[in-house]
C-alpha atoms as a PDB file:
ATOM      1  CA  UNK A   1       3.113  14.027  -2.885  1.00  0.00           C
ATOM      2  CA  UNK A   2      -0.534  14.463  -4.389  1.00  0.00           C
ATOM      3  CA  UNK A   3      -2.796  11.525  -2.452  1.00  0.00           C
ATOM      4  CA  UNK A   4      -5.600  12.883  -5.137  1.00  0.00           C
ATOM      5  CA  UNK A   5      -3.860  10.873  -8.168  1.00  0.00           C
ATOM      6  CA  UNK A   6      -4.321   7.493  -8.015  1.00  0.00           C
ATOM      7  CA  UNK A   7      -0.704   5.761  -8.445  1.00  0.00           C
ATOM      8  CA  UNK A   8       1.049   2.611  -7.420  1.00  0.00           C
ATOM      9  CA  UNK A   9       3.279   4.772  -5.583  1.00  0.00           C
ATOM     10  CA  UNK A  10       0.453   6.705  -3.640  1.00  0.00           C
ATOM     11  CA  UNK A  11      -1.477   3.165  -2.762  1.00  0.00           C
ATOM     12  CA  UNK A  12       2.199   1.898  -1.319  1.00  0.00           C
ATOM     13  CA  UNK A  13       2.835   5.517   0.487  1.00  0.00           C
ATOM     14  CA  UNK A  14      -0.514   5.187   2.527  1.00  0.00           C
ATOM     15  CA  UNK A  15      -0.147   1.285   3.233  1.00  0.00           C
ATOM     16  CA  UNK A  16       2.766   1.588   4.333  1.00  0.00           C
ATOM     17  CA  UNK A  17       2.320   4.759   6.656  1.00  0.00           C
ATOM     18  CA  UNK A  18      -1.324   3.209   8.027  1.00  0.00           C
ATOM     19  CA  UNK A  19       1.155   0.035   9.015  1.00  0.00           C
ATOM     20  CA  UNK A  20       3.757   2.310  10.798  1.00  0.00           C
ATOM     21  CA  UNK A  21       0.545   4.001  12.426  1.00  0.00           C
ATOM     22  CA  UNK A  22      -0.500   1.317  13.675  1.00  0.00           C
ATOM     23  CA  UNK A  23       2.074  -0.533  14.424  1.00  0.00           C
ATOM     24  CA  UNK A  24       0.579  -3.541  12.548  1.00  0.00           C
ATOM     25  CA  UNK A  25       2.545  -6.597  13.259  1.00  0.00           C
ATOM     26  CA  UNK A  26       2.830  -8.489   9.977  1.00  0.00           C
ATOM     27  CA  UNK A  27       4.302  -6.003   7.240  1.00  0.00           C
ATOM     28  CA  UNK A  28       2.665  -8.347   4.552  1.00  0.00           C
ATOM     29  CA  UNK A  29      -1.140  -7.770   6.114  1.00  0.00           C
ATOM     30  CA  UNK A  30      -1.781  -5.605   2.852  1.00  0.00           C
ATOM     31  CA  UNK A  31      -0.117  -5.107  -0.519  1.00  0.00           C
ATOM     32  CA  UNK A  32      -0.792  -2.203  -3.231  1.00  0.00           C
ATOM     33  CA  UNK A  33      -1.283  -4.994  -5.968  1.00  0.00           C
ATOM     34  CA  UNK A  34      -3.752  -6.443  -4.071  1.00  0.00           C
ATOM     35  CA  UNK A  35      -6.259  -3.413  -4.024  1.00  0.00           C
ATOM     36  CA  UNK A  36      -8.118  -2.760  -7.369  1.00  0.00           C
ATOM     37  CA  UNK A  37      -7.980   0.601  -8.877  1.00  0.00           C
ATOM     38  CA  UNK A  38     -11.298   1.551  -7.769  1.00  0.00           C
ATOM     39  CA  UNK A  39     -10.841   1.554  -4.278  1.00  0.00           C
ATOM     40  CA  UNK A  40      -8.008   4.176  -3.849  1.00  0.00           C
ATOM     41  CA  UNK A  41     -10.795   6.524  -2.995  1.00  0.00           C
ATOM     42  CA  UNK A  42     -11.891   3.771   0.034  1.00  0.00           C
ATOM     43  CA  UNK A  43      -7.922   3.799   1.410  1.00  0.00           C
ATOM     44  CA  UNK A  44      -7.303   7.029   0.853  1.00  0.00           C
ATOM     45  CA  UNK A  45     -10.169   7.866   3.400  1.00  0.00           C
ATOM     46  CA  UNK A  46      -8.948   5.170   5.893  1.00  0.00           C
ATOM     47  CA  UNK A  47      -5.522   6.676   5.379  1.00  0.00           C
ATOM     48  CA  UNK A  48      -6.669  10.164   6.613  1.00  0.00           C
ATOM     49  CA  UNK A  49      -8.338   9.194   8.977  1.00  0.00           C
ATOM     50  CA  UNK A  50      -5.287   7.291  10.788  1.00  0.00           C
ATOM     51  CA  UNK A  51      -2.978  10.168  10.141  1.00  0.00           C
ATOM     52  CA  UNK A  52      -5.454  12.604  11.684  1.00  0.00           C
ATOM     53  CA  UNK A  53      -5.497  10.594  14.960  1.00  0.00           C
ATOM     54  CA  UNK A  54      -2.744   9.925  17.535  1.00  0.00           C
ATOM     55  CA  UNK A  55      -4.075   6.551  19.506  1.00  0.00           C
ATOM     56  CA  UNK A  56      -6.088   3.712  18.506  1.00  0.00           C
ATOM     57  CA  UNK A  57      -8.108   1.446  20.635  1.00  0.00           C
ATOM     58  CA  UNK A  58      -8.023  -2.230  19.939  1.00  0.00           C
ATOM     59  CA  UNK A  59     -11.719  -2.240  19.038  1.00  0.00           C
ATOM     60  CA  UNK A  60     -10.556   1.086  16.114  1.00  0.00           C
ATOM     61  CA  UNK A  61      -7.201  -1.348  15.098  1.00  0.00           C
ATOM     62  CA  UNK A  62      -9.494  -4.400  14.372  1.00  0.00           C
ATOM     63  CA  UNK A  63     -12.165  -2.240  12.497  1.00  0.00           C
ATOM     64  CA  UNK A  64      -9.345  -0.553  10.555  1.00  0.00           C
ATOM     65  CA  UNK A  65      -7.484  -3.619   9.617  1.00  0.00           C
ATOM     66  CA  UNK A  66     -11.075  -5.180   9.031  1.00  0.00           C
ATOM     67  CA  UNK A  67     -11.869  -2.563   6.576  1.00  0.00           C
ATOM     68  CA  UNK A  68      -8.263  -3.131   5.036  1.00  0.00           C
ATOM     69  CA  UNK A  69      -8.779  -6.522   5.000  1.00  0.00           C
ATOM     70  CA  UNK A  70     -12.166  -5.460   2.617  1.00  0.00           C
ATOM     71  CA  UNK A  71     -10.402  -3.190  -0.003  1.00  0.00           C
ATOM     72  CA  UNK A  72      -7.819  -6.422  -1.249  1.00  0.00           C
ATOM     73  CA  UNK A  73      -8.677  -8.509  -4.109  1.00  0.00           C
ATOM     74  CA  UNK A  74     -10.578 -11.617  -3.879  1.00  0.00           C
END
């Protein structure tokens, strides 16, 4: 899987492993149609940065998911 192409099936791949990560508790928290094309660039970096750690503090989940929380549509 190339994360450097923007696809629908990319934005869905890193959602979905950034949920698993960290262990977010509603699955529906963030969609792939709700992000705009534009900020695949923006997840992509939040994505690498949760793979490349092991634990999260609450104060890192809230940022995280308040950065997510950013990136959908209004």
């Amino acid at each position: 899987m190339n994360l450097a192409v923007n696809t629908l099936e990319n934005t869905e791949f890193m959602i979905e492993e950034i949920k698993k990560k960290l262990r977010m508790a509603s699955g529906a928290a963030l969609k792939a149609s709700q992000l705009n094309d534009t900020q695949y660039e923006d997840l992509r970096d939040i994505y690498e940065m949760v793979a490349g750690k092991n634990q999260f503090s609450i104060s890192e989940i809230e940022a995280i998911t308040t950065e997510l929380g950013k990136l959908r549509r209004s």
